[in-house]
N, C-alpha and C. Protein backbone atom coordinates (compact mmCIF):
# COMPACT_ATOMS: atom_id res chain seq x y z
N UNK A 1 -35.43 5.72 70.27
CA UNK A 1 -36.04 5.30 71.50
C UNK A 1 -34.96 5.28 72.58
N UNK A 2 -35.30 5.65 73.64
CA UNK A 2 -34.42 6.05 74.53
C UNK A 2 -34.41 4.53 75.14
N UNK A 3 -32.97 3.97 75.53
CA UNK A 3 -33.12 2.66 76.53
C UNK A 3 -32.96 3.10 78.15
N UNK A 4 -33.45 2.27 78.55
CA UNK A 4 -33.75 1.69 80.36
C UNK A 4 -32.49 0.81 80.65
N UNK A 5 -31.96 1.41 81.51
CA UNK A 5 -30.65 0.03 81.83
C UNK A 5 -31.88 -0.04 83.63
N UNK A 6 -31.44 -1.57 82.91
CA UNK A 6 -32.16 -2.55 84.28
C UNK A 6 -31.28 -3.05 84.98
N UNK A 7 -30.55 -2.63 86.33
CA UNK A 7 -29.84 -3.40 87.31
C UNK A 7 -30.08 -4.32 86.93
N UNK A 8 -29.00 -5.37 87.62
CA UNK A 8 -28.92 -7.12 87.58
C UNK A 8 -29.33 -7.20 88.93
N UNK A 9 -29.95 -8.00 88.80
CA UNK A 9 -30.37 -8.55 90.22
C UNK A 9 -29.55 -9.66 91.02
N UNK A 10 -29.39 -9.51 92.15
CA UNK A 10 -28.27 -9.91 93.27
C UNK A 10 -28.18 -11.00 92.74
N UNK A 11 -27.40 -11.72 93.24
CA UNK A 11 -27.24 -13.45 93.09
C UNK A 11 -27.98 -14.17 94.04
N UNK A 12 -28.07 -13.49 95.59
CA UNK A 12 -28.75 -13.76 96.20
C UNK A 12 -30.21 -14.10 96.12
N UNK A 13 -30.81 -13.38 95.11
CA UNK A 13 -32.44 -13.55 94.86
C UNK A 13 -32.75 -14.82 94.44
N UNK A 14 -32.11 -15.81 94.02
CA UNK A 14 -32.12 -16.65 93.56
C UNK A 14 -31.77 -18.06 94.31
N UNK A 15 -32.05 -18.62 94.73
CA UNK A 15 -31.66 -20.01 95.53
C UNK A 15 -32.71 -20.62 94.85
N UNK A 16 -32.05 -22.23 94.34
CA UNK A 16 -32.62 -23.14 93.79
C UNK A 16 -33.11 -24.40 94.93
N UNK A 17 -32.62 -24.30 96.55
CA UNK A 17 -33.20 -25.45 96.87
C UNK A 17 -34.23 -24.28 98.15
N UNK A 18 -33.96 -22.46 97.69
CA UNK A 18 -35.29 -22.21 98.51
C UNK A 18 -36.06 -22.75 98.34
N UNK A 19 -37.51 -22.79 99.69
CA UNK A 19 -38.65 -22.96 99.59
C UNK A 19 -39.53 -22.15 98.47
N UNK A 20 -40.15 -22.14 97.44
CA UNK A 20 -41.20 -21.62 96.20
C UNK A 20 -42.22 -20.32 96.94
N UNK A 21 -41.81 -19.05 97.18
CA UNK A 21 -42.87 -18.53 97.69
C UNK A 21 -44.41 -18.75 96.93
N UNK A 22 -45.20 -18.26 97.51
CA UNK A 22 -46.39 -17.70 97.25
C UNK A 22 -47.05 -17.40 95.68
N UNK A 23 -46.13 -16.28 95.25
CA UNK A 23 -46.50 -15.65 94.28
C UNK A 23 -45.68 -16.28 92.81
N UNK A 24 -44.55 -17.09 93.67
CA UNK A 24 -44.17 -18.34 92.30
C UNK A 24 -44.77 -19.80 92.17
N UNK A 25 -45.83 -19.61 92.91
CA UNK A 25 -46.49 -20.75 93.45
C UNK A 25 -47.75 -20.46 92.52
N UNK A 26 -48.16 -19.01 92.61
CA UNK A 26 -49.15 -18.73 92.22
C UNK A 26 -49.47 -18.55 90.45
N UNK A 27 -47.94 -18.47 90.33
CA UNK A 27 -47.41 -18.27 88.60
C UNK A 27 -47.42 -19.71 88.34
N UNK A 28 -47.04 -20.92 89.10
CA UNK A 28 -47.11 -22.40 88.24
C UNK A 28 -48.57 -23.02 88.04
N UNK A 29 -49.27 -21.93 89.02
CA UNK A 29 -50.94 -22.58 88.84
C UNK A 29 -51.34 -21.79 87.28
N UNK A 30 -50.96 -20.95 87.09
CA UNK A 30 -51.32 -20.09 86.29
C UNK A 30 -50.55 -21.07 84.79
N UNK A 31 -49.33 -21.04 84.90
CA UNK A 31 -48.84 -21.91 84.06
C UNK A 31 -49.11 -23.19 83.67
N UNK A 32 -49.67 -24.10 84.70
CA UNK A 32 -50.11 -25.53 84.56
C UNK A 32 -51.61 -25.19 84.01
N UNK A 33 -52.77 -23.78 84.38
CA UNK A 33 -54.01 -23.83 83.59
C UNK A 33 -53.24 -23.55 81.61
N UNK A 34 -52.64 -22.68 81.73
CA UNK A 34 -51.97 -22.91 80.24
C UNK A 34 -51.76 -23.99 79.38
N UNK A 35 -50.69 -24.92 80.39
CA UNK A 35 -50.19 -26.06 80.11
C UNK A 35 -51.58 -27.58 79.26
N UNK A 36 -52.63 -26.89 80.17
CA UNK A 36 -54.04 -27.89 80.12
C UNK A 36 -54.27 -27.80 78.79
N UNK A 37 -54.45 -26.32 78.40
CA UNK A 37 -55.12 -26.05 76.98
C UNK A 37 -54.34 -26.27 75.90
N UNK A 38 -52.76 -26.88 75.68
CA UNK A 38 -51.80 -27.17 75.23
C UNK A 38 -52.30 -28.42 74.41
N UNK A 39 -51.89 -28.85 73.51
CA UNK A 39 -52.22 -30.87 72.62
C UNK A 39 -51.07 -31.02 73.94
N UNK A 40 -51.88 -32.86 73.38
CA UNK A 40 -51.70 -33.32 74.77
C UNK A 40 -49.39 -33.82 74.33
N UNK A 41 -49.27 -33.64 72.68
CA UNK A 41 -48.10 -33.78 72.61
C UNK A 41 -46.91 -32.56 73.18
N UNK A 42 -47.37 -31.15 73.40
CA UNK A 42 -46.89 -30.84 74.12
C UNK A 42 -46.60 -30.12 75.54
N UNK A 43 -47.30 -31.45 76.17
CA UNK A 43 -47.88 -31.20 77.49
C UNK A 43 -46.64 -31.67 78.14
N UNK A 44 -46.06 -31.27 79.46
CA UNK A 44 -45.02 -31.92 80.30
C UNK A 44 -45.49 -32.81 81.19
N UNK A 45 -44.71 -33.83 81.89
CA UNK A 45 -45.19 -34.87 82.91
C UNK A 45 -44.89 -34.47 84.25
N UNK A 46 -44.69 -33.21 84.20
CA UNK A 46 -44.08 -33.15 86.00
C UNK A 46 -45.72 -32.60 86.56
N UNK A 47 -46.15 -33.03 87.89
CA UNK A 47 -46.83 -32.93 88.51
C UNK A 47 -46.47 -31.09 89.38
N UNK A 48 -47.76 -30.38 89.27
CA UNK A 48 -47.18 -29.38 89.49
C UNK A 48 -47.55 -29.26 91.04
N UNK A 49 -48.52 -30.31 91.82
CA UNK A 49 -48.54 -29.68 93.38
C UNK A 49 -47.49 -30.39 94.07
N UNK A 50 -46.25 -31.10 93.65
CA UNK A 50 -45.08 -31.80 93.99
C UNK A 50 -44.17 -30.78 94.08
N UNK A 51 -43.95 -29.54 93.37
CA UNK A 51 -43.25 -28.72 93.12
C UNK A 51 -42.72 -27.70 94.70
N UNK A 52 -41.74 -27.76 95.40
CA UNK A 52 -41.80 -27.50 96.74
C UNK A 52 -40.45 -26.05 96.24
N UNK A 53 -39.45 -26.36 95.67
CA UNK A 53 -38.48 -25.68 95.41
C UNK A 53 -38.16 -24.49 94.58
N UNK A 54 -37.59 -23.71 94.49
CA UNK A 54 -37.64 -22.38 93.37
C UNK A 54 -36.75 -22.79 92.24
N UNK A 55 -35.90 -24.06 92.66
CA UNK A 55 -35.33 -24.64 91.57
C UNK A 55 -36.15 -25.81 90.35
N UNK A 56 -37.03 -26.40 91.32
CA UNK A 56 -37.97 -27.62 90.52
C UNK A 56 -38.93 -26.08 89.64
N UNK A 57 -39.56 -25.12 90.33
CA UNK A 57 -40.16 -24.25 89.61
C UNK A 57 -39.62 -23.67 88.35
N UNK A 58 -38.20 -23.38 88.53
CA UNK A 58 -37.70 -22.83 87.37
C UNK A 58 -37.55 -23.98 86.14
N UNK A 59 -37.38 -24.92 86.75
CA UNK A 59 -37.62 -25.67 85.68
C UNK A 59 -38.84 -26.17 84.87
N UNK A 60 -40.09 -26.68 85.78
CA UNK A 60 -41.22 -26.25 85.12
C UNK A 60 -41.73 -24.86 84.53
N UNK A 61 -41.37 -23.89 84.74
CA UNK A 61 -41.66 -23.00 84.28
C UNK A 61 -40.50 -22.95 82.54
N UNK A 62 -39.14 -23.43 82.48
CA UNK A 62 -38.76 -23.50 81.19
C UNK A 62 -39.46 -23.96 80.68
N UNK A 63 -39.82 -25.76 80.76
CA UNK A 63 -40.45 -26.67 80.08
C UNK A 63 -41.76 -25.92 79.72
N UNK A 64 -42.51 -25.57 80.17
CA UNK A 64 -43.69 -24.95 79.63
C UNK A 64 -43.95 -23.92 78.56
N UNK A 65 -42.96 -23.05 79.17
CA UNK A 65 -42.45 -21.86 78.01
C UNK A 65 -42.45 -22.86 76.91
N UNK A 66 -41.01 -23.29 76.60
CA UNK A 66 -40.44 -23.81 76.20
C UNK A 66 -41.79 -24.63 74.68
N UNK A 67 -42.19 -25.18 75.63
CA UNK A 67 -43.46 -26.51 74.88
C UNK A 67 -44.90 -25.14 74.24
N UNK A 68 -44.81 -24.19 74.86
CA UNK A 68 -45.78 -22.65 74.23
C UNK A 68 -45.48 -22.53 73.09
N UNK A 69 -44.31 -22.23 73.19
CA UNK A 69 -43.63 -21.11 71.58
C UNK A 69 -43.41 -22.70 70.73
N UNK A 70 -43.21 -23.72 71.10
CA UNK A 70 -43.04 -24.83 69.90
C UNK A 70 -44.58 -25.04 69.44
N UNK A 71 -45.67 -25.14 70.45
CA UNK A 71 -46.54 -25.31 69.64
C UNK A 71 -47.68 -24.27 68.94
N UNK A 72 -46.88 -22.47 69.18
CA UNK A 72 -47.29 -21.72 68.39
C UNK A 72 -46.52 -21.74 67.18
N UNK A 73 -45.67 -21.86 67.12
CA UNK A 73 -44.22 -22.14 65.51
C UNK A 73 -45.10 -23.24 65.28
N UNK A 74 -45.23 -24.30 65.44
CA UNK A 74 -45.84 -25.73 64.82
C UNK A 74 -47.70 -25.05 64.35
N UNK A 75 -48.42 -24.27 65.08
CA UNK A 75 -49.16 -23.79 64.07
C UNK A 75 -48.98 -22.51 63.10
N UNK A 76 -48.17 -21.74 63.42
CA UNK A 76 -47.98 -20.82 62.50
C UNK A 76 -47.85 -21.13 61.18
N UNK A 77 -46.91 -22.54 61.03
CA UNK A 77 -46.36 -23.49 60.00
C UNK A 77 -47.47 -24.08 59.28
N UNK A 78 -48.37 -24.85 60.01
CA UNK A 78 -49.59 -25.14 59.46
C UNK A 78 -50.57 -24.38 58.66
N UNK A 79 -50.24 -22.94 59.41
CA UNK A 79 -51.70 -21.88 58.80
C UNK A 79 -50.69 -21.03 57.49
N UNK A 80 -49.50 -21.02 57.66
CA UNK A 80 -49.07 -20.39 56.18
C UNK A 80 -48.53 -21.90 55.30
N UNK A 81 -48.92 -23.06 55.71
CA UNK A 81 -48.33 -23.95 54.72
C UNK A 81 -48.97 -23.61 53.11
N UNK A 82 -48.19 -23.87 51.91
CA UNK A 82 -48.31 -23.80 51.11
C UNK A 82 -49.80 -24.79 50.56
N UNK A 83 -50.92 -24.41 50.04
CA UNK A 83 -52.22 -25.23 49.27
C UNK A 83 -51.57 -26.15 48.16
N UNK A 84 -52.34 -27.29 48.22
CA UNK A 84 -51.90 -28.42 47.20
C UNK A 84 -52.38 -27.74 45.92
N UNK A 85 -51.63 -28.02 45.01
CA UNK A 85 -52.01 -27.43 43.82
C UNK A 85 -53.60 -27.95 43.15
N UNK A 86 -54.35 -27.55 43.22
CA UNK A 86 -56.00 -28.20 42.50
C UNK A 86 -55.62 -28.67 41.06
N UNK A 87 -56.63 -29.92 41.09
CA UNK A 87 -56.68 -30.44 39.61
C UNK A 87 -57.53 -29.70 39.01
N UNK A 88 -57.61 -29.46 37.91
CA UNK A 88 -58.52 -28.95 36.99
C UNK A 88 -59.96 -30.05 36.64
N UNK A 89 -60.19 -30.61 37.67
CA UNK A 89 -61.66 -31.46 37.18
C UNK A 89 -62.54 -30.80 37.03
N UNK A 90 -62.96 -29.63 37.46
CA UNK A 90 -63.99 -28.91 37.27
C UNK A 90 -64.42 -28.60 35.82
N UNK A 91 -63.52 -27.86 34.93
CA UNK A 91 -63.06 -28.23 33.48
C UNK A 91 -63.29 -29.06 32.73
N UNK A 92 -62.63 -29.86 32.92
CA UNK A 92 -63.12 -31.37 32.51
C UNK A 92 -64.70 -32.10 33.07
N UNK A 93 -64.94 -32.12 33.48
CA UNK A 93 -66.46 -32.88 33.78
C UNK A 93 -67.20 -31.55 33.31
N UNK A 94 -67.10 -29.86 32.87
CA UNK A 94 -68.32 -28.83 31.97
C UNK A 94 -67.75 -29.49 30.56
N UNK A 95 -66.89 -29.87 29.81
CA UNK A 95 -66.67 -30.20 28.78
C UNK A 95 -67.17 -31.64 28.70
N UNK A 96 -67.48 -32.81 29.28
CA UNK A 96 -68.44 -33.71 29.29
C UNK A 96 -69.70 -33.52 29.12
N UNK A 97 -69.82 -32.93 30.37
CA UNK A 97 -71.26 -31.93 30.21
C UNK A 97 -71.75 -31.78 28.82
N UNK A 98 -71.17 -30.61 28.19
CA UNK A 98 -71.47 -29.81 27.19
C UNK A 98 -71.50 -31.22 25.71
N UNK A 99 -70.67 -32.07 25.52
CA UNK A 99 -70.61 -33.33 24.72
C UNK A 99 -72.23 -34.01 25.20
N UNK A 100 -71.98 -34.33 25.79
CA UNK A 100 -73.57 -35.28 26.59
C UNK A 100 -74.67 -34.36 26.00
N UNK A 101 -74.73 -33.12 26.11
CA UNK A 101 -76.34 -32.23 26.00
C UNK A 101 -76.09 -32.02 24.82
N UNK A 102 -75.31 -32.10 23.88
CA UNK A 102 -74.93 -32.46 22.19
C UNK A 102 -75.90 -33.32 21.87
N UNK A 103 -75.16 -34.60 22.57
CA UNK A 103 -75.49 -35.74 22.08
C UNK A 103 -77.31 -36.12 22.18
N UNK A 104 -77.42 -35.40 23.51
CA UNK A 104 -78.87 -36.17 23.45
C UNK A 104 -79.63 -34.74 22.80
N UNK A 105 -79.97 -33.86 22.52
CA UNK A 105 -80.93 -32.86 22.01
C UNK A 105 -80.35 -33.63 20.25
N UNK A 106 -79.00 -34.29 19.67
CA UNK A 106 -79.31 -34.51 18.73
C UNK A 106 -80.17 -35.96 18.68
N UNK A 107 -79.78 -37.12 19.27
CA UNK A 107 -81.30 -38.17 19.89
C UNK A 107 -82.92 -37.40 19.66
N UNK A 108 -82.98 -36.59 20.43
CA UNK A 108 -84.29 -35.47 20.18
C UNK A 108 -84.94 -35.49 19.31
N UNK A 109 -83.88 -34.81 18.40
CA UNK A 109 -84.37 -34.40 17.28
C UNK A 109 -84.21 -35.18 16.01
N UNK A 110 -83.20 -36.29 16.10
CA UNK A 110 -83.99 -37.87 15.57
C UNK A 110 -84.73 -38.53 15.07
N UNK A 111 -85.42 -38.50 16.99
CA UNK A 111 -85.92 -39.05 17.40
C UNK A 111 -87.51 -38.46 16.99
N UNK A 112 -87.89 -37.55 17.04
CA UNK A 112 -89.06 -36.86 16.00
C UNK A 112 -89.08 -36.75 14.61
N UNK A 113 -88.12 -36.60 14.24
CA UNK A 113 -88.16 -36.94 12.84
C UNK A 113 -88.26 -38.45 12.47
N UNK A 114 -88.47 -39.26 13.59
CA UNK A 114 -88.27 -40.77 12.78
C UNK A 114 -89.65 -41.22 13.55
N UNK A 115 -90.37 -40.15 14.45
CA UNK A 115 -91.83 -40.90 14.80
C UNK A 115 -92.33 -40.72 13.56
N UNK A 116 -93.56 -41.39 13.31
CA UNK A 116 -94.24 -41.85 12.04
C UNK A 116 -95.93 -41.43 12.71
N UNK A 117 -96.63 -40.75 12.09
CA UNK A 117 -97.94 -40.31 12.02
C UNK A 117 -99.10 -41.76 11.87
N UNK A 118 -99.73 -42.46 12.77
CA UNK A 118 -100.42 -43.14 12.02
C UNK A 118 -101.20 -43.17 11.32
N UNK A 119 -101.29 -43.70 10.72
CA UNK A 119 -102.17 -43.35 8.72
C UNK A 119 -103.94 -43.34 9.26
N UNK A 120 -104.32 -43.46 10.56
CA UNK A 120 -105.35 -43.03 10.05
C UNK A 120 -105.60 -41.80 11.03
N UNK A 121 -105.10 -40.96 11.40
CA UNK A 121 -104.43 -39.64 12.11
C UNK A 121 -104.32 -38.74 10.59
N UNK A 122 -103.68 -39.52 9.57
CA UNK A 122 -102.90 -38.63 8.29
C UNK A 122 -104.60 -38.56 7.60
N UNK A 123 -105.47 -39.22 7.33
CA UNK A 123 -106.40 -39.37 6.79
C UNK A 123 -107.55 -38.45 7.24
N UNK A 124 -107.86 -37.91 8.96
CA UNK A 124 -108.52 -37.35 9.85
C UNK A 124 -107.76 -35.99 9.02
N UNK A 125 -106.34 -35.96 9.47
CA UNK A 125 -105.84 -34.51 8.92
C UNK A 125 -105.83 -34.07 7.49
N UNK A 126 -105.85 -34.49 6.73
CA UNK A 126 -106.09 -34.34 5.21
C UNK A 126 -107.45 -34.48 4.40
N UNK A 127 -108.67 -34.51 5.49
CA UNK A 127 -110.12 -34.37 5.32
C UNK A 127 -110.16 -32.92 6.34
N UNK A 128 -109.58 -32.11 6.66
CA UNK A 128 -110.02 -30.94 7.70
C UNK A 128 -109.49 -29.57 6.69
């Protein structure tokens, strides 16, 4: 890839107690709607229509950056954090399961073998 050499720009372009033109005026509105949609932990406290200077701007404009990329790293961190390892209960409560439906189909079947015919039911059936 071929590189671009980018002049440095004067020293002059830069004054920190200039007046904030227009179009850096127009970048902190743009930055403070950003700033809104931010948690409110990394939100900054400077008031942005106080902002008169190209020096107070450059500095709200770090802080903001600045508070962006921490709270994209702080979710990036969240969405690849490692899953708690799962217990195996699922396992355990089909092997209950399976003990329990043992236990009662043998109740069941018991439980019919130990009803008793009443004798005069046995008497009706042994005249047919």
């Amino acid at each position: 890839m071929a590189l671009i050499h980018v002049p440095r720009p004067p020293k002059r372009s830069y004054d920190p107690s200039r007046p904030a033109s227009d179009l850096l005026k127009m970048q902190l509105e743009h930055l403070h709607h950003a700033e809104k949609r931010l948690p409110l932990r990394y939100r900054t406290d400077i008031y942005v229509n106080a902002i008169k200077t190209e020096g107070e701007a450059a500095r709200y404009i770090r802080e903001v950056t600045e508070a962006i990329h921490r709270a994209h790293e702080q979710a990036a961190a969240n969405r690849f954090a490692r899953a708690p390892k799962r217990k195996r209960v699922i396992d355990l409560a089909a092997v209950a399961d399976e003990g329990a439906s043992r236990r009662s189909s043998a109740k069941k079947k018991s439980a019919a073998k130990k009803t008793k015919v009443p004798d005069s039911k046995l008497k009706l059936m042994r005249k047919k």
